[in-house]
PDB file of N, CA and C in Angstrom:
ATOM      1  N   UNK A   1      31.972  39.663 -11.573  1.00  0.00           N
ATOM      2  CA  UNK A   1      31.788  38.233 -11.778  1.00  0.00           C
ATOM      3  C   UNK A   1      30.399  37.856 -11.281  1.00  0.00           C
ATOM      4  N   UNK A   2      29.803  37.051 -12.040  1.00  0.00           N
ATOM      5  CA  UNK A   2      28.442  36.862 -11.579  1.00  0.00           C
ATOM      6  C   UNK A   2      28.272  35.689 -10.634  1.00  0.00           C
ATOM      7  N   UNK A   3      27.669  35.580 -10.029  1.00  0.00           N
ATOM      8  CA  UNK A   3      27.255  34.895  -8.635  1.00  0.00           C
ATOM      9  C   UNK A   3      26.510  33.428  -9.406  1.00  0.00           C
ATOM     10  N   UNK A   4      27.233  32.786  -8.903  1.00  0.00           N
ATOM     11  CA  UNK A   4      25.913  31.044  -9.324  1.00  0.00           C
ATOM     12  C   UNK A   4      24.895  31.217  -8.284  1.00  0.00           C
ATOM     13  N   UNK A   5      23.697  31.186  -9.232  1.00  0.00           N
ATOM     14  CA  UNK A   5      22.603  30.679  -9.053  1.00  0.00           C
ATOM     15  C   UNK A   5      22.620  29.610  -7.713  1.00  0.00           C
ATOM     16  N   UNK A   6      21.458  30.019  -6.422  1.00  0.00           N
ATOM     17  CA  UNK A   6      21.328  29.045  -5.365  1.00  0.00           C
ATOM     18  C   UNK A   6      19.841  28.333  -5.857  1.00  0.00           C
ATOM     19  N   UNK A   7      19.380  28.579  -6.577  1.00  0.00           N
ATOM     20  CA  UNK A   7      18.124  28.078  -7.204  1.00  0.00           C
ATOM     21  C   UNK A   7      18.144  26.398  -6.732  1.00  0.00           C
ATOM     22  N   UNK A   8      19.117  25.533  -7.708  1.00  0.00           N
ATOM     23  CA  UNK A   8      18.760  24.272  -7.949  1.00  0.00           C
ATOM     24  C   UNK A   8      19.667  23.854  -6.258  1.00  0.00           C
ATOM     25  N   UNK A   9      19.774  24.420  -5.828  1.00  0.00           N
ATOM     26  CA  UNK A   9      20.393  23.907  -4.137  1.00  0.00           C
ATOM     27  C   UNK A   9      18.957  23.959  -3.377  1.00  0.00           C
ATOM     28  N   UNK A  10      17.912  25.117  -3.484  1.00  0.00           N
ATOM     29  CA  UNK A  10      16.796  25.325  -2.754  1.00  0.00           C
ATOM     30  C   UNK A  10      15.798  23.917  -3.297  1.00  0.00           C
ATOM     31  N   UNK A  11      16.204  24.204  -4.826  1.00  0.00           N
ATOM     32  CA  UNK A  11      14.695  22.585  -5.273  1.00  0.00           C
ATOM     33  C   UNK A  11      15.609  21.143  -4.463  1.00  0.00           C
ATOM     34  N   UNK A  12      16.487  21.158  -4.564  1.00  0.00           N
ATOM     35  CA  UNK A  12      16.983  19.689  -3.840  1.00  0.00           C
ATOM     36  C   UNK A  12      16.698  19.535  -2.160  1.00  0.00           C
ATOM     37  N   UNK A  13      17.182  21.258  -1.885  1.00  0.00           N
ATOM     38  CA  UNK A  13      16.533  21.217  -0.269  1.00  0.00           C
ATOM     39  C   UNK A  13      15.169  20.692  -0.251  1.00  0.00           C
ATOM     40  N   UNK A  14      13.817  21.204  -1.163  1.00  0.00           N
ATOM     41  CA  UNK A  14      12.319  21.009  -1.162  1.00  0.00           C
ATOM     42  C   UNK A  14      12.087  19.478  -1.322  1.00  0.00           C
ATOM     43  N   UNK A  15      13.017  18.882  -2.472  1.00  0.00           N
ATOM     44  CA  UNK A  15      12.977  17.406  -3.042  1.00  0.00           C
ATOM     45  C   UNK A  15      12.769  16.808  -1.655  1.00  0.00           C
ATOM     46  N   UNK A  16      14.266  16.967  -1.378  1.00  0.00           N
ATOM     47  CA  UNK A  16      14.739  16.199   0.265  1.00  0.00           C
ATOM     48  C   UNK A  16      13.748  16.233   1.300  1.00  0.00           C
ATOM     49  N   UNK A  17      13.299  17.283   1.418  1.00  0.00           N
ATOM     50  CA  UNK A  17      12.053  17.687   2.483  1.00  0.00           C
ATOM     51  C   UNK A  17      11.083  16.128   2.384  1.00  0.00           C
ATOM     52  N   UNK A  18      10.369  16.624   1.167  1.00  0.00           N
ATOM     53  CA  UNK A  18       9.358  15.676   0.874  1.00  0.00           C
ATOM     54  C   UNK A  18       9.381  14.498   0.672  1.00  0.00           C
ATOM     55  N   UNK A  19      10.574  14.021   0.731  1.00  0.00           N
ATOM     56  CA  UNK A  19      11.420  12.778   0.573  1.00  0.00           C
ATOM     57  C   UNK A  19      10.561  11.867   1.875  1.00  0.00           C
ATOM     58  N   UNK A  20      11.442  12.844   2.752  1.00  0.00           N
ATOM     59  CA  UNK A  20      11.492  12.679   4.037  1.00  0.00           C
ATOM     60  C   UNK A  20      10.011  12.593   4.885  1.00  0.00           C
ATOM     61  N   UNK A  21       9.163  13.622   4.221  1.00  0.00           N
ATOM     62  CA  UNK A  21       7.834  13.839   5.097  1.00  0.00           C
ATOM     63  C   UNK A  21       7.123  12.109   4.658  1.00  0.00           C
ATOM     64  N   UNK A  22       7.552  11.664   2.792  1.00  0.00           N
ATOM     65  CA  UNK A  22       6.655  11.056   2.502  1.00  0.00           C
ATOM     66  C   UNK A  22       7.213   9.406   3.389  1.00  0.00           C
ATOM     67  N   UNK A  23       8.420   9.712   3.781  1.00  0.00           N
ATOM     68  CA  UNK A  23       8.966   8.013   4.258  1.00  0.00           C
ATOM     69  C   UNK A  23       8.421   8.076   5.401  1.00  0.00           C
ATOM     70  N   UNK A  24       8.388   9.391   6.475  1.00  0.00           N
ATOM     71  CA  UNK A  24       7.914   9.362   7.710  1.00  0.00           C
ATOM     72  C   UNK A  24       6.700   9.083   7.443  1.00  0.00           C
ATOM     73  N   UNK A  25       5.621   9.548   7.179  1.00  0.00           N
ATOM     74  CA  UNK A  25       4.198   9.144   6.978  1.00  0.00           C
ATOM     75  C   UNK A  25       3.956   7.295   6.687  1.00  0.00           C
ATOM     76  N   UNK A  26       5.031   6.742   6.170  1.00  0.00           N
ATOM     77  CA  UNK A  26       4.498   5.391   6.128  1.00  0.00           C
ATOM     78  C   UNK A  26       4.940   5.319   4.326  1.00  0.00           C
ATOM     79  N   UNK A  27       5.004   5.740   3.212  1.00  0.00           N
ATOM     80  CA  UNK A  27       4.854   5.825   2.264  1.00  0.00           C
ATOM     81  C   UNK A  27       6.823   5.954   1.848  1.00  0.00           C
ATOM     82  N   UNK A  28       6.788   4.483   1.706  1.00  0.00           N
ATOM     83  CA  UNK A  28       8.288   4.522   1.600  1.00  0.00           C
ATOM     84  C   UNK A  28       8.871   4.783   0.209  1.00  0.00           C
ATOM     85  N   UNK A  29      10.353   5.227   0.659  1.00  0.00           N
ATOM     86  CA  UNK A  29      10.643   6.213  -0.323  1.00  0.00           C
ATOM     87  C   UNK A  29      11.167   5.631  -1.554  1.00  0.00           C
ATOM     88  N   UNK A  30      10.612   4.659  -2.380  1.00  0.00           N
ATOM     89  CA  UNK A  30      10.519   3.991  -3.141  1.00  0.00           C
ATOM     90  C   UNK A  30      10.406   4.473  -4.880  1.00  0.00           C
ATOM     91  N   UNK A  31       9.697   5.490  -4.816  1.00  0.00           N
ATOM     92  CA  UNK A  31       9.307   6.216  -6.078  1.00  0.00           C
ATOM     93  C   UNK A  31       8.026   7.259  -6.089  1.00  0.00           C
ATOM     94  N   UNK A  32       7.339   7.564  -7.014  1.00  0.00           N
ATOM     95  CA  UNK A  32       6.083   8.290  -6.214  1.00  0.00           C
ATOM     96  C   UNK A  32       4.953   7.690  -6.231  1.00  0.00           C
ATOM     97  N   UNK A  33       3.882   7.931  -5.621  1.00  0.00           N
ATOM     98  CA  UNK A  33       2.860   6.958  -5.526  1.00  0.00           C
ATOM     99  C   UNK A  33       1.878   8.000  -5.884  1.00  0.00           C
ATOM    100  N   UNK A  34       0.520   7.779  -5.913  1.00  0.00           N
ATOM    101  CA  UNK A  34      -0.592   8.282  -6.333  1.00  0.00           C
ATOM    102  C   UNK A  34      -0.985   8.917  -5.013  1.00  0.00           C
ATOM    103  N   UNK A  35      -1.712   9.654  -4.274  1.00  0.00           N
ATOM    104  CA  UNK A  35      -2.044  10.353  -3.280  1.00  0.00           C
ATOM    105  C   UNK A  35      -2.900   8.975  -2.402  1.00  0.00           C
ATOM    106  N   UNK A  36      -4.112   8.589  -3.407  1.00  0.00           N
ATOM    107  CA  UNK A  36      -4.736   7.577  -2.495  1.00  0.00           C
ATOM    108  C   UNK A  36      -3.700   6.244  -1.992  1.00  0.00           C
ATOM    109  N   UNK A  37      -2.724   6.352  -2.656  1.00  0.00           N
ATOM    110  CA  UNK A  37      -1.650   4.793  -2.634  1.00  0.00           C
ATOM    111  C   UNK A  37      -1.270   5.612  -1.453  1.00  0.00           C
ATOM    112  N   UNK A  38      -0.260   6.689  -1.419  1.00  0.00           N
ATOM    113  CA  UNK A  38       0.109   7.336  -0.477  1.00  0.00           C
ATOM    114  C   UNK A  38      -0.319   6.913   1.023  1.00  0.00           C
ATOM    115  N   UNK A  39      -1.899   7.946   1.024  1.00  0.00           N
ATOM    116  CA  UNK A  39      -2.688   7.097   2.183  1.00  0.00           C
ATOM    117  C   UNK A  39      -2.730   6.160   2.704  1.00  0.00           C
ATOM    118  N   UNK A  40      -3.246   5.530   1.991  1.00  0.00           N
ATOM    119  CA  UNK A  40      -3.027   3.844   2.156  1.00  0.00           C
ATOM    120  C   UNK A  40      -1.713   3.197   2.806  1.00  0.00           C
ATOM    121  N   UNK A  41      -1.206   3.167   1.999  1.00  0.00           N
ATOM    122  CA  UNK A  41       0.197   3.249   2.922  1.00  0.00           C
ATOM    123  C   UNK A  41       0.516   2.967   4.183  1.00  0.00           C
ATOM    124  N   UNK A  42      -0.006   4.774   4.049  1.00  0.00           N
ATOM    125  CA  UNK A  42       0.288   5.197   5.484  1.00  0.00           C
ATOM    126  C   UNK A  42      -0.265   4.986   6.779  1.00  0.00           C
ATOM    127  N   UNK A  43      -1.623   4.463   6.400  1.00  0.00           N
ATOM    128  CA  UNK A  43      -2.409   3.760   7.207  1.00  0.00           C
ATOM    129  C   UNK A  43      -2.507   2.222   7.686  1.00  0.00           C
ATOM    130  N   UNK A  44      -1.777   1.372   6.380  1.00  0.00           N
ATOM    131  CA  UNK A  44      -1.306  -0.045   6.735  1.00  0.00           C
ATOM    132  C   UNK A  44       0.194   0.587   7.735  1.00  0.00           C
ATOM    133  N   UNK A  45       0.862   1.093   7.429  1.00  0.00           N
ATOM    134  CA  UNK A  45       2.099   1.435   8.276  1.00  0.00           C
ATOM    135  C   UNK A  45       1.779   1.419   9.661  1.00  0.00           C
ATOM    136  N   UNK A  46       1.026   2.428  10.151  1.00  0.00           N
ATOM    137  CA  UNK A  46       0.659   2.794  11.512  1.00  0.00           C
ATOM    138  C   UNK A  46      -0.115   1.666  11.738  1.00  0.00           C
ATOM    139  N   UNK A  47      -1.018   0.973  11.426  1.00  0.00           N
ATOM    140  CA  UNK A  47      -1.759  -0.568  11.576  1.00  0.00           C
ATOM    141  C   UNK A  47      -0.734  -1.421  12.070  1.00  0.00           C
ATOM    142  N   UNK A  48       0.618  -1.822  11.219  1.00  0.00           N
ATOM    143  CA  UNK A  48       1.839  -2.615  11.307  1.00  0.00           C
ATOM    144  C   UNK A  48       2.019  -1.897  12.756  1.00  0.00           C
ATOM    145  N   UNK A  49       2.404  -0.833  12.640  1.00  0.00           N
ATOM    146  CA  UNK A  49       2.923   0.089  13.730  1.00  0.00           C
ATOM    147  C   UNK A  49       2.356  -0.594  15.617  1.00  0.00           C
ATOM    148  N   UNK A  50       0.652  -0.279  15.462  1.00  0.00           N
ATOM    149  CA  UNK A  50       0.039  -0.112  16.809  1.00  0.00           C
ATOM    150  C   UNK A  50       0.157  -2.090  16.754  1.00  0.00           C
ATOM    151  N   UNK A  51      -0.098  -3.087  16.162  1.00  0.00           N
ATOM    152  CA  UNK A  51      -0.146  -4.093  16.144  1.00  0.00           C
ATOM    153  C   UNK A  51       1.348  -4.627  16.998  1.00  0.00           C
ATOM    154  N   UNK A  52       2.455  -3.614  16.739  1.00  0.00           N
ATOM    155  CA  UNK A  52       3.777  -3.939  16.809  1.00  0.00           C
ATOM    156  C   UNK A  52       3.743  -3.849  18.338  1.00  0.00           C
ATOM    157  N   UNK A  53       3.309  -2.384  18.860  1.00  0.00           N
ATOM    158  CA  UNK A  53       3.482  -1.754  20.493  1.00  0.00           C
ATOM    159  C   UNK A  53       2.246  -2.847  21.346  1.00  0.00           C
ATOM    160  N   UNK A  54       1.686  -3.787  20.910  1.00  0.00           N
ATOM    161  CA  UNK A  54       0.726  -4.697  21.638  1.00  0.00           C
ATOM    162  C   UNK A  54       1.400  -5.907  21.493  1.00  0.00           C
ATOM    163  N   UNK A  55       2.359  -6.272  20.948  1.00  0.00           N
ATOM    164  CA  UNK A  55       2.975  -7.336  21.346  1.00  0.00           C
ATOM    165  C   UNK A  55       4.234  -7.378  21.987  1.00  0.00           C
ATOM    166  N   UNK A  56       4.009  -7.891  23.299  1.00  0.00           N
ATOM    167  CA  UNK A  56       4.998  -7.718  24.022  1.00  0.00           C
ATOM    168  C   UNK A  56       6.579  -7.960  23.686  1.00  0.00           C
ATOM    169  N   UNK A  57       6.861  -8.937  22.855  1.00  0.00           N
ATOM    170  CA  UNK A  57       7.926 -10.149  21.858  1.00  0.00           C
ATOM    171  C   UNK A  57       8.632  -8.703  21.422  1.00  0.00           C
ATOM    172  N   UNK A  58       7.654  -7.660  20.573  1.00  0.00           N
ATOM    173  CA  UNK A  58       8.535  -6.698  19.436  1.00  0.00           C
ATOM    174  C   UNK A  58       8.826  -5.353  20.158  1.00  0.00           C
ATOM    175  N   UNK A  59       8.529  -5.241  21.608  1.00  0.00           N
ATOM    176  CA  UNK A  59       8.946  -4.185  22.049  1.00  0.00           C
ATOM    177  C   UNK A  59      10.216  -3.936  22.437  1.00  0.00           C
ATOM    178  N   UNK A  60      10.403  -2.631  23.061  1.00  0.00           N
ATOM    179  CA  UNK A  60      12.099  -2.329  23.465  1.00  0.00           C
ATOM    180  C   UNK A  60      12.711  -3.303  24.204  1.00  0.00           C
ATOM    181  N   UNK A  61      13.731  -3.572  23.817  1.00  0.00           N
ATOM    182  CA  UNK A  61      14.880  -2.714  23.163  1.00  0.00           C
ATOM    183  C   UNK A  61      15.084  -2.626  21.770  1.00  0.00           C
ATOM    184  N   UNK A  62      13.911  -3.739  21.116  1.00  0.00           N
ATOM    185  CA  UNK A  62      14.336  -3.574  19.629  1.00  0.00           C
ATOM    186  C   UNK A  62      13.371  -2.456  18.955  1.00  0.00           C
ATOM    187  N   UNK A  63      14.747  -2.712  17.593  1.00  0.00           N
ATOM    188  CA  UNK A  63      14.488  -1.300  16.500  1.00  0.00           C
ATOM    189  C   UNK A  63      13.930  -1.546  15.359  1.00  0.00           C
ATOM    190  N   UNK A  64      12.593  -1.400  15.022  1.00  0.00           N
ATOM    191  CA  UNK A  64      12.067  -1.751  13.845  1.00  0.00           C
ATOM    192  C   UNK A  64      10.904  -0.586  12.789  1.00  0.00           C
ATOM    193  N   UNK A  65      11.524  -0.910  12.027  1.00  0.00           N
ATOM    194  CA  UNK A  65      11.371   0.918  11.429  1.00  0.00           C
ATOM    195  C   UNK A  65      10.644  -0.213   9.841  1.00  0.00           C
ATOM    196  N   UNK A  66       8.776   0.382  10.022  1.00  0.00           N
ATOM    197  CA  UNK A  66       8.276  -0.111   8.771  1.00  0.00           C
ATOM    198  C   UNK A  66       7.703   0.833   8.097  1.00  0.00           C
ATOM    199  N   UNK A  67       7.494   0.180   6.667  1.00  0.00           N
ATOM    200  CA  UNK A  67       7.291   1.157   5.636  1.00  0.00           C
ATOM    201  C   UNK A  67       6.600   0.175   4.630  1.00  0.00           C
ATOM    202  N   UNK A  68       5.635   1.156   3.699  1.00  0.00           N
ATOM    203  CA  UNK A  68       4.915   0.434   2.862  1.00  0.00           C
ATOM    204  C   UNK A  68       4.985   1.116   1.513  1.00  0.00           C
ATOM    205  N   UNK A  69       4.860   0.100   0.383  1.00  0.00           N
ATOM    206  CA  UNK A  69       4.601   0.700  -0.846  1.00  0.00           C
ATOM    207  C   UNK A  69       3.402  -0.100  -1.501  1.00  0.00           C
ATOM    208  N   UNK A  70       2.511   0.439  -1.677  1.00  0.00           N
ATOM    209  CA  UNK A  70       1.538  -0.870  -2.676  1.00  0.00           C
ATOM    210  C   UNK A  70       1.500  -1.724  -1.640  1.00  0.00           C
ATOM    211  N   UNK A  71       1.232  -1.699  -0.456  1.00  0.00           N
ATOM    212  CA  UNK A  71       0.338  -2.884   0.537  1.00  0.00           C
ATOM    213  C   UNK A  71       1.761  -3.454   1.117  1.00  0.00           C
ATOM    214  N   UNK A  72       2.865  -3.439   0.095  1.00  0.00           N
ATOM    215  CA  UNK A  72       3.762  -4.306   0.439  1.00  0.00           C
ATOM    216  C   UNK A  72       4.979  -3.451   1.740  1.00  0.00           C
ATOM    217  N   UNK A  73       4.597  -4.757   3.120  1.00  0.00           N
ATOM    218  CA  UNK A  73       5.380  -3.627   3.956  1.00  0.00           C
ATOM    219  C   UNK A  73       6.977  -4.394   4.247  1.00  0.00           C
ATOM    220  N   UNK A  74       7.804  -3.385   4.052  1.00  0.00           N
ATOM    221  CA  UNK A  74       9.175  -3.404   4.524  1.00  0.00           C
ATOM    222  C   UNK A  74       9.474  -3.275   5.818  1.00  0.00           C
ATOM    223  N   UNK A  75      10.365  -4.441   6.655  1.00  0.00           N
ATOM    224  CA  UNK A  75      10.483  -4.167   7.490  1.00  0.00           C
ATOM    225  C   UNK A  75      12.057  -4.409   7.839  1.00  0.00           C
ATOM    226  N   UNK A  76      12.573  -2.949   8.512  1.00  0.00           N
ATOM    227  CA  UNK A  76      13.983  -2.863   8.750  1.00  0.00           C
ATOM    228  C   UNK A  76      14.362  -2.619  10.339  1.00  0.00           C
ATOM    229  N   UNK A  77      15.388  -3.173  10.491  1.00  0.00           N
ATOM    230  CA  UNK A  77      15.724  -2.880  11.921  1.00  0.00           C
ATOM    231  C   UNK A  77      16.907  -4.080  12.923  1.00  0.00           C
ATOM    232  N   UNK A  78      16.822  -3.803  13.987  1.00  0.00           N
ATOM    233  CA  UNK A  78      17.158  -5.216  14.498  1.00  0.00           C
ATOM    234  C   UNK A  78      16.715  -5.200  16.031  1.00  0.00           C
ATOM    235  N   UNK A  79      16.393  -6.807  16.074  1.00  0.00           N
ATOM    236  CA  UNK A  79      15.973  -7.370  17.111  1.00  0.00           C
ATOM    237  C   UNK A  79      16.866  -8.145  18.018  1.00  0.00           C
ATOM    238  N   UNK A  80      16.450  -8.597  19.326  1.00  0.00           N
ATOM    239  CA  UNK A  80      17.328  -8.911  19.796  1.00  0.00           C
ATOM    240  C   UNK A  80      17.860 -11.012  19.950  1.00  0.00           C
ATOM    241  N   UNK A  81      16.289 -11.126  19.254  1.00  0.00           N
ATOM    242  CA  UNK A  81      16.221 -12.955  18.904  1.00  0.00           C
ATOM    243  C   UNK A  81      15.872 -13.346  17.386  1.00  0.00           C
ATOM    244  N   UNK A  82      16.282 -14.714  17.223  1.00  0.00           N
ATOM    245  CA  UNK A  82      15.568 -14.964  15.456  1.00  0.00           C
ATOM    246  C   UNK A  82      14.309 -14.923  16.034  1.00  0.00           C
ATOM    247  N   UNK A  83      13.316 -15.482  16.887  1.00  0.00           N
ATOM    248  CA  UNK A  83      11.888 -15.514  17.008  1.00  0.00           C
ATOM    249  C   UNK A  83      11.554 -14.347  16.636  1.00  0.00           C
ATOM    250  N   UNK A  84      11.890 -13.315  17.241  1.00  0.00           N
ATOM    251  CA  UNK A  84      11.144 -11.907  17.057  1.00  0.00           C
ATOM    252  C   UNK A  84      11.601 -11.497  15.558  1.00  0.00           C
ATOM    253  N   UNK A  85      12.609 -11.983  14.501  1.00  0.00           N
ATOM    254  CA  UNK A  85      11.910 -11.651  13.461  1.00  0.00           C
ATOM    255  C   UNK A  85      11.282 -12.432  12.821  1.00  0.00           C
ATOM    256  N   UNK A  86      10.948 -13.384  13.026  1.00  0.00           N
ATOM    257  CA  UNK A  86       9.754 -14.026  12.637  1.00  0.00           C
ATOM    258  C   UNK A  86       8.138 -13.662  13.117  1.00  0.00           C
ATOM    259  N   UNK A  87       7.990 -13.453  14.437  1.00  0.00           N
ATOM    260  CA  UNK A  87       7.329 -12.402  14.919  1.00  0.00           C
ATOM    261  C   UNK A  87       6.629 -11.296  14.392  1.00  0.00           C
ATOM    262  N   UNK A  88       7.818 -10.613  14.024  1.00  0.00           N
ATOM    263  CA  UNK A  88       7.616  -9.400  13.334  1.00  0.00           C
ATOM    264  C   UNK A  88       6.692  -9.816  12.248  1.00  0.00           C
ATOM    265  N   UNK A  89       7.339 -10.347  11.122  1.00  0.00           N
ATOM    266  CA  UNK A  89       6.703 -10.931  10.007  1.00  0.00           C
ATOM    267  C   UNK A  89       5.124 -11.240   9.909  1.00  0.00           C
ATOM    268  N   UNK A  90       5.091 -11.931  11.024  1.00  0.00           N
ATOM    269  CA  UNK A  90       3.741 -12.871  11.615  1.00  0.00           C
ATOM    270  C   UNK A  90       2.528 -11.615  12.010  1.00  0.00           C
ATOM    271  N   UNK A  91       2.964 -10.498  12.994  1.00  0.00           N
ATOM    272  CA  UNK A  91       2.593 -10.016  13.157  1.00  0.00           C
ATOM    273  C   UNK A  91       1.764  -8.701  11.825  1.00  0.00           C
ATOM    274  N   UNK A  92       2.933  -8.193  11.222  1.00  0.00           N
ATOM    275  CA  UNK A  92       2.353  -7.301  10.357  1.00  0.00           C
ATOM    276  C   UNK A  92       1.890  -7.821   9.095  1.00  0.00           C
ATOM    277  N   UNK A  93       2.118  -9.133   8.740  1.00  0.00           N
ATOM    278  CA  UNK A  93       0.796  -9.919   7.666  1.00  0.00           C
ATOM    279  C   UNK A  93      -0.613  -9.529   8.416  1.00  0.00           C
ATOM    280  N   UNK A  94      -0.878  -9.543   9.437  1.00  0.00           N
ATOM    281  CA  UNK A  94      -1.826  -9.527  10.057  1.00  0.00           C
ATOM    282  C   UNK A  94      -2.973  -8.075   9.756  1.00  0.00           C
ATOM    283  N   UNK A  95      -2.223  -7.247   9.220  1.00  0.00           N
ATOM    284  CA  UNK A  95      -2.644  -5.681   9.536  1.00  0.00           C
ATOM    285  C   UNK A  95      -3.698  -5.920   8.403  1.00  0.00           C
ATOM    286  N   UNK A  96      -4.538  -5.059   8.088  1.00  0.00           N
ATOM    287  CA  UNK A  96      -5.408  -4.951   6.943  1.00  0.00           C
ATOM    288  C   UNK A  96      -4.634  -4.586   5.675  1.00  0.00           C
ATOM    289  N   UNK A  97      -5.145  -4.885   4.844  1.00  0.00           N
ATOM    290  CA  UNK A  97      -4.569  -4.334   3.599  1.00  0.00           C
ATOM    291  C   UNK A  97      -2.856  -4.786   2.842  1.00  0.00           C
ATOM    292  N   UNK A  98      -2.385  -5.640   3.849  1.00  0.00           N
ATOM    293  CA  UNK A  98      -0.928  -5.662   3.793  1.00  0.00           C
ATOM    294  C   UNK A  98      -1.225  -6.703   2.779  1.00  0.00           C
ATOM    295  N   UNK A  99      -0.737  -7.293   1.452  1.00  0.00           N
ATOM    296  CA  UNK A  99      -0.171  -7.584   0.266  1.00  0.00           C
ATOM    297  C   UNK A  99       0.802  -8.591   0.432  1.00  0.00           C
ATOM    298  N   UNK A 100       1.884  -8.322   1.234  1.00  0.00           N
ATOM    299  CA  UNK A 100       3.259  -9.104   0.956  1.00  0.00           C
ATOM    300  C   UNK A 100       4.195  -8.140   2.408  1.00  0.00           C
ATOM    301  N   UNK A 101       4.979  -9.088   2.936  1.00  0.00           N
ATOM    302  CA  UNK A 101       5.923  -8.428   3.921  1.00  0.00           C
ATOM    303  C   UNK A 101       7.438  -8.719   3.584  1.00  0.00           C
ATOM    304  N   UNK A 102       8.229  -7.935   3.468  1.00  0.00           N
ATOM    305  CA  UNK A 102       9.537  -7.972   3.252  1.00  0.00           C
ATOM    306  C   UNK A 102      10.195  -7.691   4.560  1.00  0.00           C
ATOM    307  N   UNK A 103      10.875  -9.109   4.932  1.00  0.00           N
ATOM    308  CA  UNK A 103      11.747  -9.041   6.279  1.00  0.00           C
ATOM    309  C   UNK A 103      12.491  -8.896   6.373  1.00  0.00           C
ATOM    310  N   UNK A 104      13.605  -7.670   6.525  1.00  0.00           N
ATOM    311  CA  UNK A 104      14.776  -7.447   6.222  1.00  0.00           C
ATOM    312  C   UNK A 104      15.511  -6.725   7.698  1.00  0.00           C
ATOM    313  N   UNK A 105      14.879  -7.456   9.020  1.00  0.00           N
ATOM    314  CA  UNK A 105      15.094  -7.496  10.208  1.00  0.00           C
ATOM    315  C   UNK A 105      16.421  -8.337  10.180  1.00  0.00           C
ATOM    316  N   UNK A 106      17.319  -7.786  11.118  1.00  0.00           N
ATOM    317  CA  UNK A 106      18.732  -8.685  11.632  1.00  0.00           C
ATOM    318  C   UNK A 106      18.590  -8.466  13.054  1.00  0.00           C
ATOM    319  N   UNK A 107      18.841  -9.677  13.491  1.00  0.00           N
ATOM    320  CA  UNK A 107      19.735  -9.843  15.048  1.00  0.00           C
ATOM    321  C   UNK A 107      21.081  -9.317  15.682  1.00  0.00           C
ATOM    322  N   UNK A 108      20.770  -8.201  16.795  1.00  0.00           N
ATOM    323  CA  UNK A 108      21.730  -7.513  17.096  1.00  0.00           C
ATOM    324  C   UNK A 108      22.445  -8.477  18.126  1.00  0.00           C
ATOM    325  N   UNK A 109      23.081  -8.542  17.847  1.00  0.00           N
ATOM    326  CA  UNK A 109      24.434  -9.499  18.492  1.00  0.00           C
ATOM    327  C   UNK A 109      25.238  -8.831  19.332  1.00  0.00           C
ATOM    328  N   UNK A 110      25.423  -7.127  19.493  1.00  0.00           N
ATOM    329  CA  UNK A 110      26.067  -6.354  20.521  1.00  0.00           C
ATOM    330  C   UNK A 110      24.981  -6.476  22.069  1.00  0.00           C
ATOM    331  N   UNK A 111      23.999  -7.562  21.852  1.00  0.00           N
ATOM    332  CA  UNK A 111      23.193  -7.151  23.220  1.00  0.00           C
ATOM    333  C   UNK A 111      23.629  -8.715  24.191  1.00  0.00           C
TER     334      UNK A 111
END
């Protein structure tokens, strides 16, 4: 009896990989982007990012996990007040290059 093929299990493992490398980098996993969009991205991301760890309002305990496609950055997570997602918002318009911000921050209510 012949053995199935592990072939198309290894390309979904590779897919997944890169899935993953391209959401971590900043370049959310949206569809594919062009290499320079990519960049870009990934560089408004970490901008959103260091802008985020200098304001005292968006630091721990809250969880805010951003991502960009085309300038436009997503922002997911939750905080622990409505100010701070407004905050948030306020803050990463601010970054260079950012386009449009999608606030899709909630208030954790278990704190």
């Amino acid at each position: 009896m012949r053995q199935p093929s592990r072939e198309p299990f290894r390309m979904r493992a590779v897919g997944a990989s890169i899935c993953l490398v391209a959401a971590l980098t900043g370049c959310a996993g949206f569809g594919k982007c062009a290499l320079s969009e990519c960049s870009a991205d990934a560089k408004i991301s970490a901008e959103v990012r260091a802008l985020f760890a200098q304001s005292p309002a968006l630091q721990s305990p809250n969880s805010i996990s951003v991502q960009t496609k085309r300038g436009e950055v997503y922002l997911r997570g939750l905080v622990s007040t409505p100010y701070q997602i407004a905050e948030a918002a306020s803050v990463a318009a601010q970054a260079p290059g950012v386009t449009g911000v999608q606030n899709l921050l909630s208030v954790d209510n278990s704190r």
